[in-house]
C-alpha atoms as a PDB file:
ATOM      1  CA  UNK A   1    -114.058-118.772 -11.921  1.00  0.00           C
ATOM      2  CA  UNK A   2    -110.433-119.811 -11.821  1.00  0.00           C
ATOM      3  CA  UNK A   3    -109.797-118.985 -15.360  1.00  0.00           C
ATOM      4  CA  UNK A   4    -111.159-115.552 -14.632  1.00  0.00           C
ATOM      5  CA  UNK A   5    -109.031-115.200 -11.369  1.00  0.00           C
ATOM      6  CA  UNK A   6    -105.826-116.339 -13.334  1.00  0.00           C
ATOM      7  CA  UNK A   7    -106.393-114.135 -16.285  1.00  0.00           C
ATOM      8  CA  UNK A   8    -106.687-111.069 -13.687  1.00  0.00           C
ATOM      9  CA  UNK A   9    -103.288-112.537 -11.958  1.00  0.00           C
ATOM     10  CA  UNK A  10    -101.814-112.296 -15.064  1.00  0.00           C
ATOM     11  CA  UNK A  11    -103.027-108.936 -16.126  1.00  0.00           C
ATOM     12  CA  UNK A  12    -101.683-107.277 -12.812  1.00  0.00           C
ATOM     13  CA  UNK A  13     -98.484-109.414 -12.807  1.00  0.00           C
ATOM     14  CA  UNK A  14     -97.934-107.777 -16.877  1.00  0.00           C
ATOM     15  CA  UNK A  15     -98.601-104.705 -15.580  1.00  0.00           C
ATOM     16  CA  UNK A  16     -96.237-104.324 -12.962  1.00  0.00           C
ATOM     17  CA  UNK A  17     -93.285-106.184 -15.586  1.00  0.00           C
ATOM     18  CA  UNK A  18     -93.661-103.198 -18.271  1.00  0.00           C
ATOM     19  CA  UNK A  19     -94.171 -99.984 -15.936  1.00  0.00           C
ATOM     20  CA  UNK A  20     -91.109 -98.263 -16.754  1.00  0.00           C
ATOM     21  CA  UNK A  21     -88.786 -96.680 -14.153  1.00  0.00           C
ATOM     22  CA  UNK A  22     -87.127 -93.547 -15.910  1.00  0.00           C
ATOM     23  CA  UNK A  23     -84.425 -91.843 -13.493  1.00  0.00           C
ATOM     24  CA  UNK A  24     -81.871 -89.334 -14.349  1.00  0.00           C
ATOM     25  CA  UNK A  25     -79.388 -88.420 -12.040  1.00  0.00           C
ATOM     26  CA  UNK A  26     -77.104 -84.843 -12.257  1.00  0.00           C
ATOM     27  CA  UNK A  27     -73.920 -86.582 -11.016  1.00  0.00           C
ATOM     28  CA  UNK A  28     -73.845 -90.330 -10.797  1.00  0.00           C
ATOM     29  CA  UNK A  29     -70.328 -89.676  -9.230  1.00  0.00           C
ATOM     30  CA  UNK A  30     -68.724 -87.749  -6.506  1.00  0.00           C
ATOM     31  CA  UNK A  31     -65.447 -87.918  -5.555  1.00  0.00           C
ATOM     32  CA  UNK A  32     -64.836 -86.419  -1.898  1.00  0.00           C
ATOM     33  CA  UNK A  33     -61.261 -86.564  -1.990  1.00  0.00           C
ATOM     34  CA  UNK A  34     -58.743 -88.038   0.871  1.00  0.00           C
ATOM     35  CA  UNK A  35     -61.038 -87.430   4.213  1.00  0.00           C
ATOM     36  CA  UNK A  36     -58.894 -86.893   7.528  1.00  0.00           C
ATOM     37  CA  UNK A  37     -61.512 -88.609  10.400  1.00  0.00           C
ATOM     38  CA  UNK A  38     -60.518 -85.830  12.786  1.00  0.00           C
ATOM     39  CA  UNK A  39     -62.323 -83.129  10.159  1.00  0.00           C
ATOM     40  CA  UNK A  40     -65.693 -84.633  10.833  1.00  0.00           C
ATOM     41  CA  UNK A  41     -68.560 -86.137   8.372  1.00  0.00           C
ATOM     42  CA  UNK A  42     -68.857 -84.979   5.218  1.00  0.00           C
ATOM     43  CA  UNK A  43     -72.252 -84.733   2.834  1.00  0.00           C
ATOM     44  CA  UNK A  44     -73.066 -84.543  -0.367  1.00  0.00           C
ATOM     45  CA  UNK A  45     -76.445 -85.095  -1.558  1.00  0.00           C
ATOM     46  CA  UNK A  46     -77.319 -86.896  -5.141  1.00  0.00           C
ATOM     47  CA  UNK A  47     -79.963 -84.716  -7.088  1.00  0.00           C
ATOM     48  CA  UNK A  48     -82.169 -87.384  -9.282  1.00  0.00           C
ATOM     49  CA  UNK A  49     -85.339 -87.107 -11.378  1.00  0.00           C
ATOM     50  CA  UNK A  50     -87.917 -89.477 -12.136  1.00  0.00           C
ATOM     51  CA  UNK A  51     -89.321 -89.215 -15.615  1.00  0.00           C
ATOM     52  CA  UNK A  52     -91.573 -92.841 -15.403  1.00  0.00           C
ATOM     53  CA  UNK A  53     -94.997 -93.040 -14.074  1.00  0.00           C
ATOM     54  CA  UNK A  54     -94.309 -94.870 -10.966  1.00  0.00           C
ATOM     55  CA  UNK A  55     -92.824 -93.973  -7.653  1.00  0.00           C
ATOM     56  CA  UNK A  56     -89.134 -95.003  -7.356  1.00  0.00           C
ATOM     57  CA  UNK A  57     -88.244 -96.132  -3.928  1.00  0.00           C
ATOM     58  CA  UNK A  58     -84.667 -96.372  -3.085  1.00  0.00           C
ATOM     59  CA  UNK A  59     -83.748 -99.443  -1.135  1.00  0.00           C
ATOM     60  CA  UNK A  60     -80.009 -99.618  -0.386  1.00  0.00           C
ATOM     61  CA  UNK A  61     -77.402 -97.251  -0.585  1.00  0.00           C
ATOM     62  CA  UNK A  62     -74.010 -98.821  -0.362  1.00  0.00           C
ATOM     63  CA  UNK A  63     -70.339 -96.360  -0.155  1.00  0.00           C
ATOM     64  CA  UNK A  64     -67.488 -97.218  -3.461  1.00  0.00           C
END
Protein backbone atom coordinates (compact mmCIF):
# COMPACT_ATOMS: atom_id res chain seq x y z
CA UNK A 1 0.00 0.00 0.00
CA UNK A 2 2.80 2.45 0.60
CA UNK A 3 4.56 1.66 -2.55
CA UNK A 4 1.32 2.35 -4.34
CA UNK A 5 0.73 5.68 -2.36
CA UNK A 6 4.41 6.81 -3.15
CA UNK A 7 4.30 5.91 -6.77
CA UNK A 8 0.97 8.16 -7.02
CA UNK A 9 3.03 11.01 -4.95
CA UNK A 10 5.42 10.83 -7.42
CA UNK A 11 3.26 10.78 -10.45
CA UNK A 12 1.38 14.06 -9.30
CA UNK A 13 4.61 15.68 -7.99
CA UNK A 14 6.12 14.91 -12.07
CA UNK A 15 3.23 16.26 -13.24
CA UNK A 16 3.10 19.48 -11.76
CA UNK A 17 7.39 19.81 -12.51
CA UNK A 18 6.81 19.51 -16.49
CA UNK A 19 3.39 21.53 -17.02
CA UNK A 20 4.70 24.26 -18.97
CA UNK A 21 3.85 27.94 -18.34
CA UNK A 22 3.96 29.73 -21.86
CA UNK A 23 3.37 33.67 -21.46
CA UNK A 24 3.93 36.32 -23.96
CA UNK A 25 3.72 39.71 -23.08
CA UNK A 26 3.15 42.88 -25.84
CA UNK A 27 5.49 45.23 -23.92
CA UNK A 28 7.62 43.83 -21.16
CA UNK A 29 8.60 47.59 -20.68
CA UNK A 30 7.04 50.90 -20.16
CA UNK A 31 8.67 53.84 -19.54
CA UNK A 32 6.26 56.63 -17.99
CA UNK A 33 8.61 59.33 -18.15
CA UNK A 34 9.54 62.01 -15.21
CA UNK A 35 6.01 62.01 -13.11
CA UNK A 36 5.30 65.45 -11.23
CA UNK A 37 3.18 64.01 -7.83
CA UNK A 38 0.92 67.05 -8.11
CA UNK A 39 -0.41 65.54 -11.77
CA UNK A 40 -1.97 62.59 -10.06
CA UNK A 41 -1.57 58.58 -10.62
CA UNK A 42 -0.79 57.37 -13.67
CA UNK A 43 -1.79 53.71 -15.37
CA UNK A 44 -0.73 51.67 -17.75
CA UNK A 45 -1.88 48.24 -18.04
CA UNK A 46 0.51 45.15 -19.30
CA UNK A 47 -1.39 43.09 -22.07
CA UNK A 48 -0.05 39.24 -21.67
CA UNK A 49 -1.08 35.90 -23.19
CA UNK A 50 -0.89 32.55 -21.95
CA UNK A 51 -0.09 29.94 -24.54
CA UNK A 52 0.53 26.77 -21.75
CA UNK A 53 -2.17 24.62 -20.47
CA UNK A 54 -2.29 25.84 -17.01
CA UNK A 55 -3.63 28.91 -15.34
CA UNK A 56 -0.90 31.51 -14.61
CA UNK A 57 -1.47 33.32 -11.42
CA UNK A 58 0.44 36.41 -10.84
CA UNK A 59 1.79 36.76 -7.36
CA UNK A 60 3.82 39.96 -6.90
CA UNK A 61 4.15 42.90 -8.83
CA UNK A 62 7.05 45.00 -7.77
CA UNK A 63 7.78 49.00 -9.53
CA UNK A 64 11.77 49.35 -11.46
Amino acid sequence: MKKILSLILFFLFALTIFAEVNVKFEKKMYDLGEIKEEEGPHKYRFKFYNYGETSVKILKVTPG
